[in-house]
C-alpha atoms as a PDB file:
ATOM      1  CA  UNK A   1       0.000   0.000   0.000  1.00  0.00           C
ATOM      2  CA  UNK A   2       1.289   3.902  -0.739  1.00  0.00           C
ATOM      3  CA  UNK A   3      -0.426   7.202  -0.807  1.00  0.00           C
ATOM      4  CA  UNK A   4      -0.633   8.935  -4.286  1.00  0.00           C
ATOM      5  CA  UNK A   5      -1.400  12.431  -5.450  1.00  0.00           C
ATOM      6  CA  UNK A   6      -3.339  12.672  -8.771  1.00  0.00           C
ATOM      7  CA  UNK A   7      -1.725  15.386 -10.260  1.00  0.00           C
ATOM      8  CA  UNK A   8      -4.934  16.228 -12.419  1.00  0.00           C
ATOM      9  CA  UNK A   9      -7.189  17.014  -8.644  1.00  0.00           C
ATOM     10  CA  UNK A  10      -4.450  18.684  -7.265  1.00  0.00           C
ATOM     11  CA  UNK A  11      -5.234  22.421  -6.932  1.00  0.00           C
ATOM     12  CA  UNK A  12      -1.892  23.358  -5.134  1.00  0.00           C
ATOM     13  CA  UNK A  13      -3.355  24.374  -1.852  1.00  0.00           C
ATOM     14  CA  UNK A  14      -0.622  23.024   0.627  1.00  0.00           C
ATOM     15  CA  UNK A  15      -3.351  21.673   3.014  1.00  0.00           C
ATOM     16  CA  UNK A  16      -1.922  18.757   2.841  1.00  0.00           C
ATOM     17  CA  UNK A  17       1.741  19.915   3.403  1.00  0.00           C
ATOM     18  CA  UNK A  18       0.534  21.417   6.929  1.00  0.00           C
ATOM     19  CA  UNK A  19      -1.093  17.909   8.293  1.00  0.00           C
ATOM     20  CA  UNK A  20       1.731  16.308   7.188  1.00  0.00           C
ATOM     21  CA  UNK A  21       4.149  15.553  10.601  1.00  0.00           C
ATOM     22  CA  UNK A  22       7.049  14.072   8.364  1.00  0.00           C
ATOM     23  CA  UNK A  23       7.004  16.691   5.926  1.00  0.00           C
ATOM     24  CA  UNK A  24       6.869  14.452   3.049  1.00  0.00           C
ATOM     25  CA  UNK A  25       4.760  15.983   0.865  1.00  0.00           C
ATOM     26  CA  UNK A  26       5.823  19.492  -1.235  1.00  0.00           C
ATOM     27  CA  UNK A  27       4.862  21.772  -3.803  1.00  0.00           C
ATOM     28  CA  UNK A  28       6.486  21.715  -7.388  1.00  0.00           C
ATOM     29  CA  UNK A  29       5.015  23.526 -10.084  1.00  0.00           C
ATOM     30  CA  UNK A  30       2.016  24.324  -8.258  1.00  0.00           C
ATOM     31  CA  UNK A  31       0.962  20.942  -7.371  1.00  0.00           C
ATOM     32  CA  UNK A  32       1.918  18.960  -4.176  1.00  0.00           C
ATOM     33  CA  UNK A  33       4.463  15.523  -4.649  1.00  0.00           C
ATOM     34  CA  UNK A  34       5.030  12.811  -2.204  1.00  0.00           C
ATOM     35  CA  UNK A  35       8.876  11.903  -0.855  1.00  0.00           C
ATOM     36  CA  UNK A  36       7.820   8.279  -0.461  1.00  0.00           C
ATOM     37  CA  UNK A  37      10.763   7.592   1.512  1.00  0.00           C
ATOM     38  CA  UNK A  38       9.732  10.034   4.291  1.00  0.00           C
ATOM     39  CA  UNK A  39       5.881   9.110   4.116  1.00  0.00           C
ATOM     40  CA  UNK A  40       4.682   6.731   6.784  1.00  0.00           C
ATOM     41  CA  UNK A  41       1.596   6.072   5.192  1.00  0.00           C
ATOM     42  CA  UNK A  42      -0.561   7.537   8.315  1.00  0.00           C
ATOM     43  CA  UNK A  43      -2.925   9.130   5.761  1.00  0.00           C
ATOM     44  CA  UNK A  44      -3.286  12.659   7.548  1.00  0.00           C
ATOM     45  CA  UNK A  45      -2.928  14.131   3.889  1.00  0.00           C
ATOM     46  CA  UNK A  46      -6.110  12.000   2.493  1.00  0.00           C
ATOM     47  CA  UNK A  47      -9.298  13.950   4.286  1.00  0.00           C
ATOM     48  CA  UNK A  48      -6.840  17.464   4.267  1.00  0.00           C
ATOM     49  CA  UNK A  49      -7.471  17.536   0.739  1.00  0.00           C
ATOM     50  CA  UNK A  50      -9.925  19.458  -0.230  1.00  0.00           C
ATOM     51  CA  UNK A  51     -10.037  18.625  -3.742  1.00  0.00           C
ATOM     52  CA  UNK A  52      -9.657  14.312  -3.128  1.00  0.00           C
ATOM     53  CA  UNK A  53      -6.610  14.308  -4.861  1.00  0.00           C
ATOM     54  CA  UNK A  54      -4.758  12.011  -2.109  1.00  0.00           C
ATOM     55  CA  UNK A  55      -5.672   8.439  -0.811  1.00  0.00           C
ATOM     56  CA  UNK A  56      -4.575   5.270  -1.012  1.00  0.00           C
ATOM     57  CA  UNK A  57      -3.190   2.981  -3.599  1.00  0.00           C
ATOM     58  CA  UNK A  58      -3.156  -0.968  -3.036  1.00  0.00           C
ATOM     59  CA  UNK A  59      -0.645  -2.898  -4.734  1.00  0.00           C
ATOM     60  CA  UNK A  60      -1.564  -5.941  -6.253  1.00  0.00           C
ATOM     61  CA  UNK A  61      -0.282  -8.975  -4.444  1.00  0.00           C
ATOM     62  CA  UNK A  62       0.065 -12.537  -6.188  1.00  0.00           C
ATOM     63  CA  UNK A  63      -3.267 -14.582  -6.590  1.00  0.00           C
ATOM     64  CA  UNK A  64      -3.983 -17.801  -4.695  1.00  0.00           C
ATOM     65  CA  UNK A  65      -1.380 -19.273  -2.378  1.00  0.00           C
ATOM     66  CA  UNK A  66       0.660 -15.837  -2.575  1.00  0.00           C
ATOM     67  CA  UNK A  67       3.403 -18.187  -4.695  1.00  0.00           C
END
């Protein structure tokens, strides 16, 4: 599981940069972008957003078994 911004909702507000407590999220070009490697996936950003542009994204794991 990660959080992603759709860079099409994104209205460049920086609500979400101001819930954020590991300051993983930033603006470029107007639009806000995720440092994955600082983001602990505690998904303060998600209801911040005004416009919906932030939530969750769940991989795909292997069918059946998991082999």
């Amino acid at each position: 599981m990660r959080i992603i911004i759709d860079k099409e909702i994104c209205c460049g507000s920086g609500v979400c940069i101001s819930v954020c407590p590991e300051n993983a999220i930033t603006l470029f070009d107007g639009k806000a972008n995720l440092n994955e490697k600082k983001c602990d996936l505690d998904g303060l950003c998600i209801p911040a957003c005004p416009h919906g542009a932030i939530g969750y994204e769940v991989e795909d794991s292997p069918g059946g078994c998991g082999f």
